[in-house]
Protein backbone atom coordinates (compact mmCIF):
# COMPACT_ATOMS: atom_id res chain seq x y z
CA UNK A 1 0.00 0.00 0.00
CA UNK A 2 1.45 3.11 -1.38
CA UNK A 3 1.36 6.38 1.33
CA UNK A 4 -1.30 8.55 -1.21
CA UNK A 5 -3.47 4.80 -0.96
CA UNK A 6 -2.97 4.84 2.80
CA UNK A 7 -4.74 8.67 2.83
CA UNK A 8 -7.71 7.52 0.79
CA UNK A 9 -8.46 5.09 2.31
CA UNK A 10 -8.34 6.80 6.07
CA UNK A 11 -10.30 9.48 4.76
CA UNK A 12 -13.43 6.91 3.57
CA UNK A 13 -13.28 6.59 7.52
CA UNK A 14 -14.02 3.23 9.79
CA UNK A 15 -17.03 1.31 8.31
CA UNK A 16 -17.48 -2.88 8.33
CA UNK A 17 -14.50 -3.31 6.48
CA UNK A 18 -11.83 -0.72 8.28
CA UNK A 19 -10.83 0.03 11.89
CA UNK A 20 -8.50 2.43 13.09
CA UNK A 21 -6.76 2.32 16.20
CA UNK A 22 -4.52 5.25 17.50
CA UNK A 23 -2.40 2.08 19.48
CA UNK A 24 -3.03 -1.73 20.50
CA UNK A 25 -3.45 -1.92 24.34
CA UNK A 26 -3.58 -6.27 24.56
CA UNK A 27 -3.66 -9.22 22.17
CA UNK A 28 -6.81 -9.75 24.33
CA UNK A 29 -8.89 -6.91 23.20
CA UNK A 30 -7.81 -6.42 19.70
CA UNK A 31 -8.50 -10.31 19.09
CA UNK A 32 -12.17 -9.33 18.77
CA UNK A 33 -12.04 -6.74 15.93
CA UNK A 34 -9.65 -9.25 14.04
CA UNK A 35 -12.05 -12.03 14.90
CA UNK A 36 -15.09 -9.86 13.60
CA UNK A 37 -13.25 -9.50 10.15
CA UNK A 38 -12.80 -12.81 9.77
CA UNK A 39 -16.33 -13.60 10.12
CA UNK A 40 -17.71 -11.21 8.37
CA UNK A 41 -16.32 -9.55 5.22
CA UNK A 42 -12.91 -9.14 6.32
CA UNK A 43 -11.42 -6.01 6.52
CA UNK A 44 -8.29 -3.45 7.39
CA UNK A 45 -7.03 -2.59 10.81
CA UNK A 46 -4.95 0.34 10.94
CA UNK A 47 -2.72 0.99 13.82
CA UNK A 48 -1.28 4.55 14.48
CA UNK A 49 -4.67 6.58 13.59
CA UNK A 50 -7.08 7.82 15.75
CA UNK A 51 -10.81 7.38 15.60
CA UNK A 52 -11.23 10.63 13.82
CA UNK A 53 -8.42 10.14 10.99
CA UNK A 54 -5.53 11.97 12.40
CA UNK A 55 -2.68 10.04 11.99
CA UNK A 56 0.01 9.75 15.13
CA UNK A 57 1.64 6.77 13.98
CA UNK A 58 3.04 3.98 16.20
CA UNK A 59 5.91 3.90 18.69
CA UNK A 60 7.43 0.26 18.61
CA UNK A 61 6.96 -1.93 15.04
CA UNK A 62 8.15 -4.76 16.99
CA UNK A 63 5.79 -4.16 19.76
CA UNK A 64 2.56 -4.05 17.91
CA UNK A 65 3.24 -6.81 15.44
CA UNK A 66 3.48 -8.73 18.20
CA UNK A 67 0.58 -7.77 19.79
CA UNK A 68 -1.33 -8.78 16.77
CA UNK A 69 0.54 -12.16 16.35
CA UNK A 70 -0.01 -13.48 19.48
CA UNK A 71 -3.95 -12.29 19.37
CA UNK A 72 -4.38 -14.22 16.16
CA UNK A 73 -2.58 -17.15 16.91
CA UNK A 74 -3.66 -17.84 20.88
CA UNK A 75 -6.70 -15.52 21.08
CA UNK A 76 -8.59 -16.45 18.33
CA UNK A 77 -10.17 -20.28 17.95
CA UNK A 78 -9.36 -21.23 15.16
CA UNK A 79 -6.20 -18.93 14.46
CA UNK A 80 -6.22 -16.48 11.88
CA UNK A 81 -3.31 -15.32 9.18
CA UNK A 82 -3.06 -11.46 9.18
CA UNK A 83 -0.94 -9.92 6.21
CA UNK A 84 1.10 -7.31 7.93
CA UNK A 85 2.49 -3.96 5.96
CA UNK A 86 3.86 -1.05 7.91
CA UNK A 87 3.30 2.09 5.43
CA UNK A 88 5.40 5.44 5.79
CA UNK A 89 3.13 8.28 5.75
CA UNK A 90 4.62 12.03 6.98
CA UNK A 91 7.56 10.89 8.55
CA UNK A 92 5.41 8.45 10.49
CA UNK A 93 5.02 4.36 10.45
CA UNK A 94 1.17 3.11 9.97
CA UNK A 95 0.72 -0.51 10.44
CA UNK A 96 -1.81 -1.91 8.09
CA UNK A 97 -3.38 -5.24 9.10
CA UNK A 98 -5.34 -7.02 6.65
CA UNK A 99 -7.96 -10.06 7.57
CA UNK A 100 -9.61 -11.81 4.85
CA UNK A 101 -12.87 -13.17 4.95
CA UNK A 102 -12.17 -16.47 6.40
CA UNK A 103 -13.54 -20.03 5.19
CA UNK A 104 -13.53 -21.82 8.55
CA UNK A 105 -16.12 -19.50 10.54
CA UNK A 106 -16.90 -19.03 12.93
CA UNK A 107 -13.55 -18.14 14.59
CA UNK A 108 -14.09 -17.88 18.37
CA UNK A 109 -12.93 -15.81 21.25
CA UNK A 110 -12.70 -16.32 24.84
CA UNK A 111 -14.33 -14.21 27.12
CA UNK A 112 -15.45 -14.11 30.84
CA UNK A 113 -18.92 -14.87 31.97
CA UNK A 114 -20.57 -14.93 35.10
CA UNK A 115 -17.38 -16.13 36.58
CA UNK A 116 -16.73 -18.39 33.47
CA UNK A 117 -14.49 -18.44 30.49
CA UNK A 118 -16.83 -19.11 27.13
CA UNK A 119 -16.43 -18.51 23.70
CA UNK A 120 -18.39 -15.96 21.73
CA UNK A 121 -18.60 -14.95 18.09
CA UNK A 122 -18.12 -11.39 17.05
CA UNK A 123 -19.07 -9.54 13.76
CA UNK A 124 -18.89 -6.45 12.11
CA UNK A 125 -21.80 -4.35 11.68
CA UNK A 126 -21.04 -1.12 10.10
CA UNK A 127 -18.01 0.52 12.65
CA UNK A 128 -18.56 -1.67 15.39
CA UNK A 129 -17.72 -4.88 16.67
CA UNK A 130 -20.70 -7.01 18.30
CA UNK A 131 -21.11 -10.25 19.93
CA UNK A 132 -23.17 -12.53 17.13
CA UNK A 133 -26.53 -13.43 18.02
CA UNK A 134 -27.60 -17.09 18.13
CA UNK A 135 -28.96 -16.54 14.94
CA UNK A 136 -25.76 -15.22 13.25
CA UNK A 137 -23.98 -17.73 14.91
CA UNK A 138 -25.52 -20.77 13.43
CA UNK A 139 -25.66 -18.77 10.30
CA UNK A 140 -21.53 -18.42 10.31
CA UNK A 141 -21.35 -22.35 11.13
CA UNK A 142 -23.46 -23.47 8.39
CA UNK A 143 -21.96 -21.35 5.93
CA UNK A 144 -18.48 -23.56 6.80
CA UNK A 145 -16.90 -25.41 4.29
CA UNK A 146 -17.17 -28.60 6.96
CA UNK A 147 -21.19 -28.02 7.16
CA UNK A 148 -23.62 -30.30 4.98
CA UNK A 149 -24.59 -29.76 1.86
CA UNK A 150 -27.72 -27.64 1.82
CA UNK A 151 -31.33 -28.87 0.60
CA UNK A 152 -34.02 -26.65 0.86
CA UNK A 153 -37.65 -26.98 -0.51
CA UNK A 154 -40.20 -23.94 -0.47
CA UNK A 155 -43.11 -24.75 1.01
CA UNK A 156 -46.51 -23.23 3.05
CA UNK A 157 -44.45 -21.85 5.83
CA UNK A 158 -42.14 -20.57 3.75
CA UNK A 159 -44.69 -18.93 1.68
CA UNK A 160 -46.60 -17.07 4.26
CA UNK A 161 -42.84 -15.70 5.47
CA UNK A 162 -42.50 -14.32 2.01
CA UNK A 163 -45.87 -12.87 2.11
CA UNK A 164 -45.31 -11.24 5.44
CA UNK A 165 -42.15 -9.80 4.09
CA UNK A 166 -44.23 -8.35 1.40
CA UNK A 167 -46.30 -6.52 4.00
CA UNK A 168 -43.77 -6.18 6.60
CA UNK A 169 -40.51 -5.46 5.24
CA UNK A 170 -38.86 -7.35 7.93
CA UNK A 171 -39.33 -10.30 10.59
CA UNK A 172 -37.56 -11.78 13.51
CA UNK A 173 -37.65 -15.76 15.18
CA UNK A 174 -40.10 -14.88 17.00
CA UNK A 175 -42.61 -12.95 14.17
CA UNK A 176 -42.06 -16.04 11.98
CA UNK A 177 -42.44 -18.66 14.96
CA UNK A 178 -45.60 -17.17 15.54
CA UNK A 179 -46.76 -16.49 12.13
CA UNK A 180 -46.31 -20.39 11.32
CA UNK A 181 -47.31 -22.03 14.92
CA UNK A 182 -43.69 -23.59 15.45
CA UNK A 183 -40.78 -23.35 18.19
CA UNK A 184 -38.46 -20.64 17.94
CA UNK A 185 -35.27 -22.71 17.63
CA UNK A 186 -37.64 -24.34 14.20
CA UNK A 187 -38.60 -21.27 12.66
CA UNK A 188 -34.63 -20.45 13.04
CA UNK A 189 -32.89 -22.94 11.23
CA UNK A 190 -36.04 -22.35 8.64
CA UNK A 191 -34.68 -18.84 8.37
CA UNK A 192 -30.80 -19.27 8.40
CA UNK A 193 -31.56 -22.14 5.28
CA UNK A 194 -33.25 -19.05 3.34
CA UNK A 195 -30.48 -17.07 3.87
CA UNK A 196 -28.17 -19.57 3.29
CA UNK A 197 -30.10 -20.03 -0.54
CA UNK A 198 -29.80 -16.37 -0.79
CA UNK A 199 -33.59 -15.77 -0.84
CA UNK A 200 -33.86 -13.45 2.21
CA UNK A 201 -30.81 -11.83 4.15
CA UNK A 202 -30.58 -11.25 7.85
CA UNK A 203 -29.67 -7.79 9.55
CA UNK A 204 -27.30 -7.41 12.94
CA UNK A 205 -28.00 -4.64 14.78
CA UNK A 206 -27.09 -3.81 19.28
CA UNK A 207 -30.32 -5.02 19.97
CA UNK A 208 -31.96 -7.61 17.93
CA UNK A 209 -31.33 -9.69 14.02
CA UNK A 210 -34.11 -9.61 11.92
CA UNK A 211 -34.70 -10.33 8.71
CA UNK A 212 -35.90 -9.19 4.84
CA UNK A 213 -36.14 -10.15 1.19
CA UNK A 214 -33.29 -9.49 -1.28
């Protein structure tokens, strides 16, 4: 990445695909961003800017690489390869850490809870990083290469979803476990096939997934 690419691309500002960070504080933390990359649509991490652009560079190479070595290799389940380019911008180093969109998701972070270490997903929705709902989870496992093949057949439930959507715009588990008369955990895997065949799409947001027609 050439210095006059480096400027553009700070000044489209953070989004799903790029975070800045004015300097790594623990493998620990920055684990998650990496992590939320991965299972999303990958994305840039660049070290040495601030939130709003300003650029302030970093104080140890050594120090930060490492940082992000050791967070993708013992932080992240299963480990993920960063590319790693430290770009010269104003008489100042920028690291540049690029995560591709990985093909073993859902890669896995531990965190503590209620006293307990567990693992969570994270994913990127627009600039920030959030924990994936059970929705998005089992979305991210069954979109694995490992998972099996997918069969899907449109039926009445199905149907009525689509017709909803027509009036609706969106639904959640819940609307379409209602709409249909089945359990929640049913009318979930219904959904995450249908977004898996690319007939509807699912939306993250802080509170709640739902989810809409292409």
């Amino acid at each position: 990445m050439t210095p006059r690419q480096l400027k553009e691309l700070i000044n489209e500002g953070e989004s799903t695909v790029l975070e800045f960070k004015r300097k790594l504080s623990s493998p620990q933390k920055i684990a998650r961003e990496i992590a939320s990359f991965a299972n999303t649509k990958g994305g840039t991490l660049l070290v040495g800017v601030d939130d709003n652009g300003d650029i302030y560079g970093i104080e140890s190479e050594k120090e930060e690489i490492e940082t992000i070595e050791l967070a993708c290799e013992f932080e992240i389940f299963p480990s993920v390869v960063p590319e790693i380019e430290i770009i010269n911008i104003y008489d100042k180093d920028v690291l540049a850490i690029t995560i591709y969109e990985s093909l073993t998701k859902p890669h896995l972070i531990y965190i503590e809870e209620d006293g307990k270490k567990i693992r969570r997903a994270y994913i990127r929705v627009g600039e920030q990083t959030l924990m994936a709902s059970r929705e998005m989870y089992r979305l991210l496992s069954e979109m694995s290469p490992k998972s099996r093949p997918l069969k899907i057949a449109i039926g009445d439930r199905e149907k009525r979803l689509f017709d909803y959507l027509e009036v609706h715009t969106r639904c959640t588990v819940k609307d379409f476990a209602n709409l249909v008369n089945i359990s929640d955990r049913r009318a979930e895997r219904l959904l995450i096939s249908l977004v898996r065949a690319k007939v509807i799409q699912i939306h993250n947001d802080s509170s709640h997934d739902y989810f809409t027609l292409l």
